[in-house]
Protein backbone atom coordinates (compact mmCIF):
# COMPACT_ATOMS: atom_id res chain seq x y z
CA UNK A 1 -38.74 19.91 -20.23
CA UNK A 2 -35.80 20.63 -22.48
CA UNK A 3 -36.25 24.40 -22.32
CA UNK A 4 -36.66 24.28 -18.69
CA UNK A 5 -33.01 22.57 -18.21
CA UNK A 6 -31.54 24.90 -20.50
CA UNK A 7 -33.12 27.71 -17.80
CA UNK A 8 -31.73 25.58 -14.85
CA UNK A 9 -28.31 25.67 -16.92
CA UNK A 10 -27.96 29.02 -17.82
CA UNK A 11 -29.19 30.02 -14.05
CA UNK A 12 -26.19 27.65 -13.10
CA UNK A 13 -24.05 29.38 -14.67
CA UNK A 14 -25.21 33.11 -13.48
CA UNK A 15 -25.11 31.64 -10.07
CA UNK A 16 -21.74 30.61 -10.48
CA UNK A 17 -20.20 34.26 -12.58
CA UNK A 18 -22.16 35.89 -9.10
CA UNK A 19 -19.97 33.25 -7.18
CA UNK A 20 -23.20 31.96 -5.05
CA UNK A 21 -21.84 28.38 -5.66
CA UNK A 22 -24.57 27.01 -3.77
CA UNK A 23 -26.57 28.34 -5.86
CA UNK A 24 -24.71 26.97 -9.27
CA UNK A 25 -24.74 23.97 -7.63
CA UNK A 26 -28.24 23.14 -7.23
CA UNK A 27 -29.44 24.58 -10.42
CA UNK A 28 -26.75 22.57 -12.48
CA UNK A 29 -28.40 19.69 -10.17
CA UNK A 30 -31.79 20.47 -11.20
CA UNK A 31 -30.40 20.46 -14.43
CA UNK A 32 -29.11 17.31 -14.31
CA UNK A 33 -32.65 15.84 -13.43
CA UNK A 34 -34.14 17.73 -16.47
CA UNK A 35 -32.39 16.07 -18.70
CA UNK A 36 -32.97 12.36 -17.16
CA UNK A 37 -37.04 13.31 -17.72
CA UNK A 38 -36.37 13.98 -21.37
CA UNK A 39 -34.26 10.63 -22.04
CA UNK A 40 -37.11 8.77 -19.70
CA UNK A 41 -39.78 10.48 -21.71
CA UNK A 42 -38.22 10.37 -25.19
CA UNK A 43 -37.99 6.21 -23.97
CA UNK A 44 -41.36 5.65 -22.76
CA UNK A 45 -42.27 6.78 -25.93
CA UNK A 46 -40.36 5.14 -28.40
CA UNK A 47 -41.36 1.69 -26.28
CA UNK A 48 -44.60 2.71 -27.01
CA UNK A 49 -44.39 2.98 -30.42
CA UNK A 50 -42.67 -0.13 -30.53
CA UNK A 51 -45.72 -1.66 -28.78
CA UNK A 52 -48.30 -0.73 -30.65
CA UNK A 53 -46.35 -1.33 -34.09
CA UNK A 54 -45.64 -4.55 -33.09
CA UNK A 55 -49.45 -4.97 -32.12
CA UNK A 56 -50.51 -3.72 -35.73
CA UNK A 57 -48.57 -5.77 -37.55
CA UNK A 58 -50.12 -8.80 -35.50
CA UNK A 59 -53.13 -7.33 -36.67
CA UNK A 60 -52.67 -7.09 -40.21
CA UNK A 61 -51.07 -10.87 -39.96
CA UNK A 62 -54.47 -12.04 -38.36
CA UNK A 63 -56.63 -10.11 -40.64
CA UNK A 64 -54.33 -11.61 -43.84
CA UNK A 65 -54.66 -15.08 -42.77
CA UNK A 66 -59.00 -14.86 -42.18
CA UNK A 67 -60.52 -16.24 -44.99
CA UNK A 68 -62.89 -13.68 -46.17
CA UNK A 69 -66.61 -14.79 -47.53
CA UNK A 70 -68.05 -12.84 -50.17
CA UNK A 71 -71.37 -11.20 -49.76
């Protein structure tokens, strides 16, 4: 995703040297859009690993607290 807004960037910017600002325009838009999937992905994911450290440490807590019977 990050390599594909850097393409939509430097497109942007060849549009806009050519003078097609229309052009510029929507690339540097698509750009724009690019970059809000990375910060919603890179976020998604660190909730995520939030989650399920948060969920492991419950875990451990539980399995700390069980009395364990010997066999």
């Amino acid at each position: 995703m990050s390599l594909l807004a850097l393409g939509f960037f430097t497109g942007g910017l060849l549009w806009a040297q050519a003078g097609v600002w229309p052009g510029a325009a929507v690339c540097l838009w698509l750009t724009a859009f690019c970059l809000l999937g990375c910060t919603r992905i890179r976020h998604t994911a660190y909730r995520v690993q939030a989650e399920q450290a948060r969920e492991l440490d419950a875990l451990l807590i539980e399995e700390a607290s069980t009395p364990r019977t010997p066999r």
